[in-house]
N, C-alpha and C. Protein backbone atom coordinates (compact mmCIF):
# COMPACT_ATOMS: atom_id res chain seq x y z
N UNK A 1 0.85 -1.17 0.00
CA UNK A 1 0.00 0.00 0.00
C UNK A 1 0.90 1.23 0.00
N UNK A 2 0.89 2.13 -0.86
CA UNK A 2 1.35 3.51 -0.69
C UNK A 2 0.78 4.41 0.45
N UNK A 3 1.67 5.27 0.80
CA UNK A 3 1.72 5.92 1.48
C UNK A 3 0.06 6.87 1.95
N UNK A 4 -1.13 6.11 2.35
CA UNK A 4 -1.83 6.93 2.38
C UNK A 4 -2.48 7.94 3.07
N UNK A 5 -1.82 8.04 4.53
CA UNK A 5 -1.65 9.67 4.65
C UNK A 5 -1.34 10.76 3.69
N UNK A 6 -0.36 10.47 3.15
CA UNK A 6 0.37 11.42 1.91
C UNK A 6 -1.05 11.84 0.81
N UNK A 7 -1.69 11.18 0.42
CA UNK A 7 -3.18 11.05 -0.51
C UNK A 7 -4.37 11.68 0.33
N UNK A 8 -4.54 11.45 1.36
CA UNK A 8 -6.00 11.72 1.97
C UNK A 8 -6.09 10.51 3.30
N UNK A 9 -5.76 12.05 4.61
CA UNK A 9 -5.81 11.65 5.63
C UNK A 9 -7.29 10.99 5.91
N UNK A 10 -7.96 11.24 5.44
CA UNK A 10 -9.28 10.79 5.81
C UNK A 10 -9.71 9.42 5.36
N UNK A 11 -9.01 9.20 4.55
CA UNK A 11 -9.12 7.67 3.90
C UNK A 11 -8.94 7.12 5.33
N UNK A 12 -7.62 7.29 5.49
CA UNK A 12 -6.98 6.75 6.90
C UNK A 12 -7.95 6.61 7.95
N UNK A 13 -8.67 7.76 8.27
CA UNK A 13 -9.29 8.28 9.09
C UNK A 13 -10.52 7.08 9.09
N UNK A 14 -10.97 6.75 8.15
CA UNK A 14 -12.28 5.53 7.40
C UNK A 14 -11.96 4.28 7.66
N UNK A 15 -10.62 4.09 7.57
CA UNK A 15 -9.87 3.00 7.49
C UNK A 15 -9.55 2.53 9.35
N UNK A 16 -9.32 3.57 9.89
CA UNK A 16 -9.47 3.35 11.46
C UNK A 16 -10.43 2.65 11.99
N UNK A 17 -11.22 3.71 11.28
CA UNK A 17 -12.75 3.46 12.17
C UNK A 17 -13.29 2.26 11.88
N UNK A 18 -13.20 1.59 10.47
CA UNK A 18 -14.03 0.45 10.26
C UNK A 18 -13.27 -0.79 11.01
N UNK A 19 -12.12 -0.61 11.37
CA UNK A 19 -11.01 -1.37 11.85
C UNK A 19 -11.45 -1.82 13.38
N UNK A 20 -11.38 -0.37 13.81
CA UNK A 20 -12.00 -0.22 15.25
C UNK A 20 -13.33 -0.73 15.53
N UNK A 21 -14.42 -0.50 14.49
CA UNK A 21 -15.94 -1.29 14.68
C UNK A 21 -15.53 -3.06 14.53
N UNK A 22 -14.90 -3.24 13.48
CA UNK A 22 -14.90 -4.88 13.02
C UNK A 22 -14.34 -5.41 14.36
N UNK A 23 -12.77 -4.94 15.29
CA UNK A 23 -12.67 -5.54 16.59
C UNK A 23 -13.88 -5.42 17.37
N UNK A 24 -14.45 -4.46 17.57
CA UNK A 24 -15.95 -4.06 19.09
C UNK A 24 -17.26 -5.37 18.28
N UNK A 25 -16.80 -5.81 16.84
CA UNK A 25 -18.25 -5.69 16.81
C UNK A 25 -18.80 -6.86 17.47
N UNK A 26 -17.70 -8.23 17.59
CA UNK A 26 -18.27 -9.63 18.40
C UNK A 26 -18.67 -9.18 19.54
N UNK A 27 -18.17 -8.86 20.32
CA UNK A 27 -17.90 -8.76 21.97
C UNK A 27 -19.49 -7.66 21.91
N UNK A 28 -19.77 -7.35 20.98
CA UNK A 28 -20.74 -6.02 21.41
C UNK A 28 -22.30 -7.15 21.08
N UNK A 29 -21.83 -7.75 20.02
CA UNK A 29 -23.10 -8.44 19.32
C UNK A 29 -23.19 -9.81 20.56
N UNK A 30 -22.61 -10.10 21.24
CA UNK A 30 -22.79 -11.17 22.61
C UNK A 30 -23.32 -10.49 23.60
N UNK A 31 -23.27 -8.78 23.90
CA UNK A 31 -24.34 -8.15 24.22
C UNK A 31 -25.59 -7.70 23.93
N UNK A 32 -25.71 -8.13 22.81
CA UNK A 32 -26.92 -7.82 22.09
C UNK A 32 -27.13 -6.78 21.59
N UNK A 33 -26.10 -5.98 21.37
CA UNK A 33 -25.75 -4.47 20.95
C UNK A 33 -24.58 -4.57 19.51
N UNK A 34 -25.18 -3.00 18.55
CA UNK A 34 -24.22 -2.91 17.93
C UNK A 34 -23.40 -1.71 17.92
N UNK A 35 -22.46 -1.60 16.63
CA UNK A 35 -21.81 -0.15 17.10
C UNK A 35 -23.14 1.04 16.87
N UNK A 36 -23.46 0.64 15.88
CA UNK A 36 -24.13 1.71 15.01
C UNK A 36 -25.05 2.49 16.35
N UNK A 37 -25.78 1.61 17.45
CA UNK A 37 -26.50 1.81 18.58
C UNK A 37 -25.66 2.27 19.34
N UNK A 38 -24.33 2.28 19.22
CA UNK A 38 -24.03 2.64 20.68
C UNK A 38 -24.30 4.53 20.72
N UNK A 39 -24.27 5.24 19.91
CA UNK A 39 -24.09 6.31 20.06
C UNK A 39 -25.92 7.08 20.72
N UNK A 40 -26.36 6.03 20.02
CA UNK A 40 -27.88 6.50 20.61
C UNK A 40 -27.57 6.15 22.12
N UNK A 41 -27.40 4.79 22.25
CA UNK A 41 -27.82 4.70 24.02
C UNK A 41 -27.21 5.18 24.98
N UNK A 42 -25.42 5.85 24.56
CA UNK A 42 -25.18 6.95 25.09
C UNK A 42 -25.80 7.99 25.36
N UNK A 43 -26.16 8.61 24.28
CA UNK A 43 -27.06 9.68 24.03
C UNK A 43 -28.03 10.19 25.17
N UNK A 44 -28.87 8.55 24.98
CA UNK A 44 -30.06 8.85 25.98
C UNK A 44 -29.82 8.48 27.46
N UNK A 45 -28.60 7.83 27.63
CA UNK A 45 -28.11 7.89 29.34
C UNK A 45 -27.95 9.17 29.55
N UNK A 46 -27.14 9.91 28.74
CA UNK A 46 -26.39 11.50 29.06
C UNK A 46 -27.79 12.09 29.51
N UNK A 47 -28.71 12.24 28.07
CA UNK A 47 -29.95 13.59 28.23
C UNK A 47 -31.59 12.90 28.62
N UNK A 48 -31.14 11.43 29.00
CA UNK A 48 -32.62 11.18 29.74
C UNK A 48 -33.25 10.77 28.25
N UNK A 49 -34.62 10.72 28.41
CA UNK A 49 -35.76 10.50 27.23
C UNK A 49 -35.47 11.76 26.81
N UNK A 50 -35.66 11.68 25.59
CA UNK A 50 -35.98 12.99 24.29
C UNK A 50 -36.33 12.68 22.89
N UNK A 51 -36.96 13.44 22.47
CA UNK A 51 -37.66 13.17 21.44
C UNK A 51 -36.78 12.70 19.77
N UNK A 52 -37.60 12.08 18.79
CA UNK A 52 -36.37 11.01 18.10
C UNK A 52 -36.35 12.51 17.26
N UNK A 53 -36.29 13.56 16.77
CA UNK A 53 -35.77 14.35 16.27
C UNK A 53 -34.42 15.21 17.08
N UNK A 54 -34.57 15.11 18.88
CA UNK A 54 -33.94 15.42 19.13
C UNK A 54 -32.78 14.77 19.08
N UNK A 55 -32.63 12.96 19.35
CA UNK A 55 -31.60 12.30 19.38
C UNK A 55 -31.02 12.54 18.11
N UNK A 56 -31.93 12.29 16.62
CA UNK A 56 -31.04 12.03 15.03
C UNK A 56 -30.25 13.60 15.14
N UNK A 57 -30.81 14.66 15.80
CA UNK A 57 -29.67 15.93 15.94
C UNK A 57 -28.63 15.30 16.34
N UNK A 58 -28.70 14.85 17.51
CA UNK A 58 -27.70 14.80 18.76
C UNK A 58 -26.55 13.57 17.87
N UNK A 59 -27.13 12.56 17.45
CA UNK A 59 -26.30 11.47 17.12
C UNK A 59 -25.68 11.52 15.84
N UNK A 60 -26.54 12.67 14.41
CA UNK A 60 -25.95 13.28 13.59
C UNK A 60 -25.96 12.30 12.27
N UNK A 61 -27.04 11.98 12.31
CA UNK A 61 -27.86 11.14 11.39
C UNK A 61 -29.29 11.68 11.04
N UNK A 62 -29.51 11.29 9.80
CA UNK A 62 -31.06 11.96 9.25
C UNK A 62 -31.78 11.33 9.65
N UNK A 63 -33.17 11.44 9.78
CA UNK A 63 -34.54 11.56 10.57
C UNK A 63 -34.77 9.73 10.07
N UNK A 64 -34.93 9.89 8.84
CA UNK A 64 -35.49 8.21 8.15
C UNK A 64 -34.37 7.08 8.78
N UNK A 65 -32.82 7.53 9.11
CA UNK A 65 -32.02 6.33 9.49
C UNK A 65 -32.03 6.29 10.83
N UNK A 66 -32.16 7.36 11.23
CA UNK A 66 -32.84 7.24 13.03
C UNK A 66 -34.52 6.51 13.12
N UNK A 67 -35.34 6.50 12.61
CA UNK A 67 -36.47 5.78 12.53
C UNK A 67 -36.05 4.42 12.63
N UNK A 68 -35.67 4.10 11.21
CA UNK A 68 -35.22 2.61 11.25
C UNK A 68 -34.47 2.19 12.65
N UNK A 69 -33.39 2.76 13.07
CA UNK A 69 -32.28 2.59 13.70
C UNK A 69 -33.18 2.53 15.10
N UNK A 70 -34.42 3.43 15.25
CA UNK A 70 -35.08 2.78 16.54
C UNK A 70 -36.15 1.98 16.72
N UNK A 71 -36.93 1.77 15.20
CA UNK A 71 -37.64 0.39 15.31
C UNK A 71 -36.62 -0.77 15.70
N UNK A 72 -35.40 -1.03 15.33
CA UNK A 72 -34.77 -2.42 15.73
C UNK A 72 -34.55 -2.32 16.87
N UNK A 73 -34.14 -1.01 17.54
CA UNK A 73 -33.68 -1.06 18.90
C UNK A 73 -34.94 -1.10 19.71
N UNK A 74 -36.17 -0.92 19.39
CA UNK A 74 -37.23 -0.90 20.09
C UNK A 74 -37.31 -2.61 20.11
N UNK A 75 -37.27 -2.88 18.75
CA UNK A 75 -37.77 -4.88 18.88
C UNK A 75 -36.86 -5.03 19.46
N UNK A 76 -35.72 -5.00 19.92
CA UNK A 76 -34.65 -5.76 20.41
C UNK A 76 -34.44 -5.62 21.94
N UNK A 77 -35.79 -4.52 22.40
CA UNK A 77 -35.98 -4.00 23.65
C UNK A 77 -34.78 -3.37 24.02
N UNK A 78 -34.59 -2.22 23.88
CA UNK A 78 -33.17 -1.63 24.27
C UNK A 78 -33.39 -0.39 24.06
N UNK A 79 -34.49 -0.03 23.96
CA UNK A 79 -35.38 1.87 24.08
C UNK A 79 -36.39 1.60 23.55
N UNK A 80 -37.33 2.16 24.05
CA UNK A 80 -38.86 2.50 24.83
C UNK A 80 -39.36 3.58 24.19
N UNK A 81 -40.67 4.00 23.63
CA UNK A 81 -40.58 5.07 23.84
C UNK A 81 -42.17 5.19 24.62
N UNK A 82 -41.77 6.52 25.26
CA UNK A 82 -42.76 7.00 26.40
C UNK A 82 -43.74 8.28 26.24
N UNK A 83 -44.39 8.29 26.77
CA UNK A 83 -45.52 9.88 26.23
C UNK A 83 -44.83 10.84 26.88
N UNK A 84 -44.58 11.80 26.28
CA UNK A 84 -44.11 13.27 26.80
C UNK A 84 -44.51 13.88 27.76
N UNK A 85 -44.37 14.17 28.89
CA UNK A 85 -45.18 14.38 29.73
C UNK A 85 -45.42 16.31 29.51
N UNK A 86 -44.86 16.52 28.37
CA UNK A 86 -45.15 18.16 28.08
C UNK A 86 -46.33 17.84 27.18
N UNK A 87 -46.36 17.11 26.69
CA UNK A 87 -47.21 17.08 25.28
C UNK A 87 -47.33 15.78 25.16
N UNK A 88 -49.23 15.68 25.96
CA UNK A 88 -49.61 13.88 25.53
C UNK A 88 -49.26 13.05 24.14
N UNK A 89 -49.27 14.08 23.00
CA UNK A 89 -49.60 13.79 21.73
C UNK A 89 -48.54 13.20 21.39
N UNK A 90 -47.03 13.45 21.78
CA UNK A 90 -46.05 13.09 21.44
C UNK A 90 -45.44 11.94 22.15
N UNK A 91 -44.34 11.52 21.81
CA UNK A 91 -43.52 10.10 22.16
C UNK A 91 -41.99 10.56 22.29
N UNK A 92 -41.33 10.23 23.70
CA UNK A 92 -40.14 10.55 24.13
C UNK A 92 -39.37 9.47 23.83
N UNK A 93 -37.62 9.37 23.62
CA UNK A 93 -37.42 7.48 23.52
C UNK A 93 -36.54 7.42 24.90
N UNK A 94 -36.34 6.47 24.81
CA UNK A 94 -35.57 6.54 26.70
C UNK A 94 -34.95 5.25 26.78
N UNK A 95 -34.19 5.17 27.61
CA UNK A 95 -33.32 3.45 27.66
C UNK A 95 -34.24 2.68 28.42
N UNK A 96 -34.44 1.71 27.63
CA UNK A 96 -34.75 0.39 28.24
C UNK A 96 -33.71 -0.23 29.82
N UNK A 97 -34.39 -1.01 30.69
CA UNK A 97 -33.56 -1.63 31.93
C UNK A 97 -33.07 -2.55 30.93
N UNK A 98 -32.54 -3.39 29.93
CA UNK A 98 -31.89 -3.95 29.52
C UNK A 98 -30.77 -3.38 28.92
N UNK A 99 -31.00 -2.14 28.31
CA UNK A 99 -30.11 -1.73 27.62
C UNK A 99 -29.13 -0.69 28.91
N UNK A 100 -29.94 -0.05 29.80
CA UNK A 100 -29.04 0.36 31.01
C UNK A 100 -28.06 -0.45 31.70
N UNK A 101 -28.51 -1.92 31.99
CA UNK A 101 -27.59 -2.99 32.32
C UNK A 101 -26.53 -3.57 31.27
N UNK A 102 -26.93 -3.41 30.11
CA UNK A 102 -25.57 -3.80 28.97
C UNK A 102 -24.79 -2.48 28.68
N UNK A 103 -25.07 -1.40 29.02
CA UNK A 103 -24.28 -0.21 28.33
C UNK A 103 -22.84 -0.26 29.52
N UNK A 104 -22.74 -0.42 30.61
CA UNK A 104 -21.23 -0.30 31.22
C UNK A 104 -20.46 -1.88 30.66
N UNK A 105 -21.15 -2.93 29.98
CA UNK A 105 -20.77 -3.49 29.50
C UNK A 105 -19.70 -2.98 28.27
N UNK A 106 -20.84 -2.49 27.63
CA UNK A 106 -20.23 -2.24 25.94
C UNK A 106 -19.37 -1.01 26.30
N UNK A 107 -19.23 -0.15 26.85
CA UNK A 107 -18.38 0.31 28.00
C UNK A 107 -17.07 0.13 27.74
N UNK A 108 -16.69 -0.99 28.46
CA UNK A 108 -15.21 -1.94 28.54
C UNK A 108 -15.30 -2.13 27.61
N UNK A 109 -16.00 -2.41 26.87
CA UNK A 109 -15.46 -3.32 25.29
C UNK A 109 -14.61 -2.61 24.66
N UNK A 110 -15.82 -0.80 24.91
CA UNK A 110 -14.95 -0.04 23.84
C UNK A 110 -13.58 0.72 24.68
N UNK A 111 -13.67 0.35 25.88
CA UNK A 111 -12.85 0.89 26.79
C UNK A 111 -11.21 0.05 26.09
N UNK A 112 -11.26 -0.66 26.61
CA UNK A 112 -10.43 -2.31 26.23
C UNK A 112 -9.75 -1.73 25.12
N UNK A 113 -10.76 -1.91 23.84
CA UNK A 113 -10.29 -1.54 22.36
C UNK A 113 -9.83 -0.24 21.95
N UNK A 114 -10.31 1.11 22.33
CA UNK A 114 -9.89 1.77 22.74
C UNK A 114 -7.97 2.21 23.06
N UNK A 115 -8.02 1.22 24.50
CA UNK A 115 -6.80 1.13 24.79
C UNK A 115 -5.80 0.39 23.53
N UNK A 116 -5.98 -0.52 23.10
CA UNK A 116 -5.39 -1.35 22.13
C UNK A 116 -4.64 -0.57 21.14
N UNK A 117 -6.14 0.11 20.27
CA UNK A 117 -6.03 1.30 19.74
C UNK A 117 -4.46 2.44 19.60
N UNK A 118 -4.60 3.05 21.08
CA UNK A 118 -3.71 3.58 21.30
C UNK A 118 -2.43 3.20 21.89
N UNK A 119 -1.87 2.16 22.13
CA UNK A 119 -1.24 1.64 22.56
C UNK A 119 0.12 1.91 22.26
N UNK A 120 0.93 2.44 22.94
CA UNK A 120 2.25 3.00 22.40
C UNK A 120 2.42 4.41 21.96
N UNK A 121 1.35 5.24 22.18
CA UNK A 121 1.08 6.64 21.89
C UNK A 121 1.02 7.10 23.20
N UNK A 122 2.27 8.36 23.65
CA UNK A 122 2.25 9.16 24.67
C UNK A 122 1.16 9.49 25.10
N UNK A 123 0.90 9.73 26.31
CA UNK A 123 -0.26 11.28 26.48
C UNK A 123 -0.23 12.32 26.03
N UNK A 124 0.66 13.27 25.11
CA UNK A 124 0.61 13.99 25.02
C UNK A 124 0.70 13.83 23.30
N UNK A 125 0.94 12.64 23.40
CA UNK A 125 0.31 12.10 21.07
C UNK A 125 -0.96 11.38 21.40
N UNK A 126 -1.68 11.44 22.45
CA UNK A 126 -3.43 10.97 22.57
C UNK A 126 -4.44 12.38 22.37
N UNK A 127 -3.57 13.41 22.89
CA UNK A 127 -3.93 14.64 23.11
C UNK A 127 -3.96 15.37 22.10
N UNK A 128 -2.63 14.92 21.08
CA UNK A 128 -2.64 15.87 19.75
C UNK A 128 -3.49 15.44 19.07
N UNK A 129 -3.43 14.07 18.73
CA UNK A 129 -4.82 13.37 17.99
C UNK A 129 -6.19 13.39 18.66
N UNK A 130 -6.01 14.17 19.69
CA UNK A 130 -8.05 13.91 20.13
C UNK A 130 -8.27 15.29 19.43
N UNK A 131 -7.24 16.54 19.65
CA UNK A 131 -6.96 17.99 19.45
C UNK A 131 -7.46 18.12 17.88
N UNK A 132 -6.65 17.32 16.96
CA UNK A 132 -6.64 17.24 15.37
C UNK A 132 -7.76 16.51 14.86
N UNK A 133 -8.19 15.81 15.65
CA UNK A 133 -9.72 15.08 14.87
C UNK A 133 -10.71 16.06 15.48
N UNK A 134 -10.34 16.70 16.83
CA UNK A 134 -11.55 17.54 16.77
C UNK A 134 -11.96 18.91 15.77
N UNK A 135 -10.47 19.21 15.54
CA UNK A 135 -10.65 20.71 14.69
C UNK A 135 -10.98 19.89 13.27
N UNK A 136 -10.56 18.53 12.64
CA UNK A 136 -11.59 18.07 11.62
C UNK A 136 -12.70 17.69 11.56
N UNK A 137 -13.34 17.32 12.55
CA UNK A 137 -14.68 17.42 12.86
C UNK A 137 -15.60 18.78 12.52
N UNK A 138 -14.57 19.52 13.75
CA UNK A 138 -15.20 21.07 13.36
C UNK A 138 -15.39 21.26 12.14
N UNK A 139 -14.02 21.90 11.75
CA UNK A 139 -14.21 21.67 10.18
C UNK A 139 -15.20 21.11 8.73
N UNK A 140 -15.76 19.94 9.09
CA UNK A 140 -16.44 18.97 7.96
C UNK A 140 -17.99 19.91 9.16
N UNK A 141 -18.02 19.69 10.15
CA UNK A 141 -19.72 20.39 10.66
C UNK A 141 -20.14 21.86 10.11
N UNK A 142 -18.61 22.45 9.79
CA UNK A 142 -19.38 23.62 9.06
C UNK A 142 -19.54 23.56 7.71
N UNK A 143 -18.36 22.57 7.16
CA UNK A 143 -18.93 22.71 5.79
C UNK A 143 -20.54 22.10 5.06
N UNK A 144 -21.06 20.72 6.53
CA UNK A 144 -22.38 20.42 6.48
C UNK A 144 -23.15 21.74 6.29
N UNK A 145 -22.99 22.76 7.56
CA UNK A 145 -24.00 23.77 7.79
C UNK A 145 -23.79 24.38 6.49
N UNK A 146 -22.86 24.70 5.77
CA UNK A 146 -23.16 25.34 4.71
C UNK A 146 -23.73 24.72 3.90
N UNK A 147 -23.63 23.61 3.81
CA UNK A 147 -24.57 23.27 2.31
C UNK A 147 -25.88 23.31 2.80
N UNK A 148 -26.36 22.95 4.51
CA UNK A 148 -27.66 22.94 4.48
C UNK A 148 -28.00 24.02 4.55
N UNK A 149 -27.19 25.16 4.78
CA UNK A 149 -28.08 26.53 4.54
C UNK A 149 -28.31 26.99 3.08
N UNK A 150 -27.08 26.23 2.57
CA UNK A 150 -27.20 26.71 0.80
C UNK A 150 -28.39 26.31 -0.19
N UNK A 151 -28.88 24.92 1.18
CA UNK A 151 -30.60 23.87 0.41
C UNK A 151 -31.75 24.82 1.03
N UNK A 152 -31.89 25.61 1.89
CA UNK A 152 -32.93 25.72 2.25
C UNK A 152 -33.21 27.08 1.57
């Protein structure tokens, strides 16, 4: 393989991540969890029940793949959703007691892998790379906001 930092860090960047899901994904699927979920059931430990427009904000996915993404997690019992107590009319989603008892699970998993991950990288080269993926993050969120301001 050539050098592909040199081409497009972000390849790299793709290439991590799918690396990093394919190790989490046994150990997560013997919990009955996948990656794609984990960011929701974070989500809704952090901010409690909230509504599924609020989570597909929060988790940074469109409205139709958050639907899907919580019918399975609903059949698979691992979020609920509940009546609003602001507004009968509406439906809050909230963690399931199953999915509260597997999340410090999946936890370690990603804790574990995680570590693996970095393994041989200073604290202070964990720091530059949390530093540099965040200002690319930043980065790619505004160039989102611009195009969605450029659609509407």
């Amino acid at each position: 393989m050539s050098n592909v930092l040199d081409k497009n860090p972000m390849r790299l960047i793709g290439m991590v991540s799918r690396s990093f899901s394919r190790l989490v994904d046994l150990p997560l699927r013997e919990l009955g969890l996948t990656v794609s979920q984990l960011p929701v059931l974070v989500t809704l430990k952090n901010f409690g029940a909230i509504s599924q427009g609020e989570l597909a904000r929060a988790v940074r996915v469109e409205q139709p793949s958050m639907a899907q993404l919580l019918s399975r997690m609903e059949r698979d019992e691992l979020v609920q959703r509940v009546l609003d107590p602001a507004d009968g009319r509406s439906r809050l989603i909230s963690l399931s007691a199953l999915a509260t008892c597997q999340l410090p699970k999946a936890k370690r998993v990603m804790d574990q892998t995680c570590s693996q991950a970095l393994e041989g990288l200073s604290a202070e080269e964990q720091m530059l790379l949390h530093k540099l993926l965040l200002k690319v993050d930043a980065n790619l969120n505004r160039a989102l906001e611009h195009i969605q301001q450029a659609n509407k």
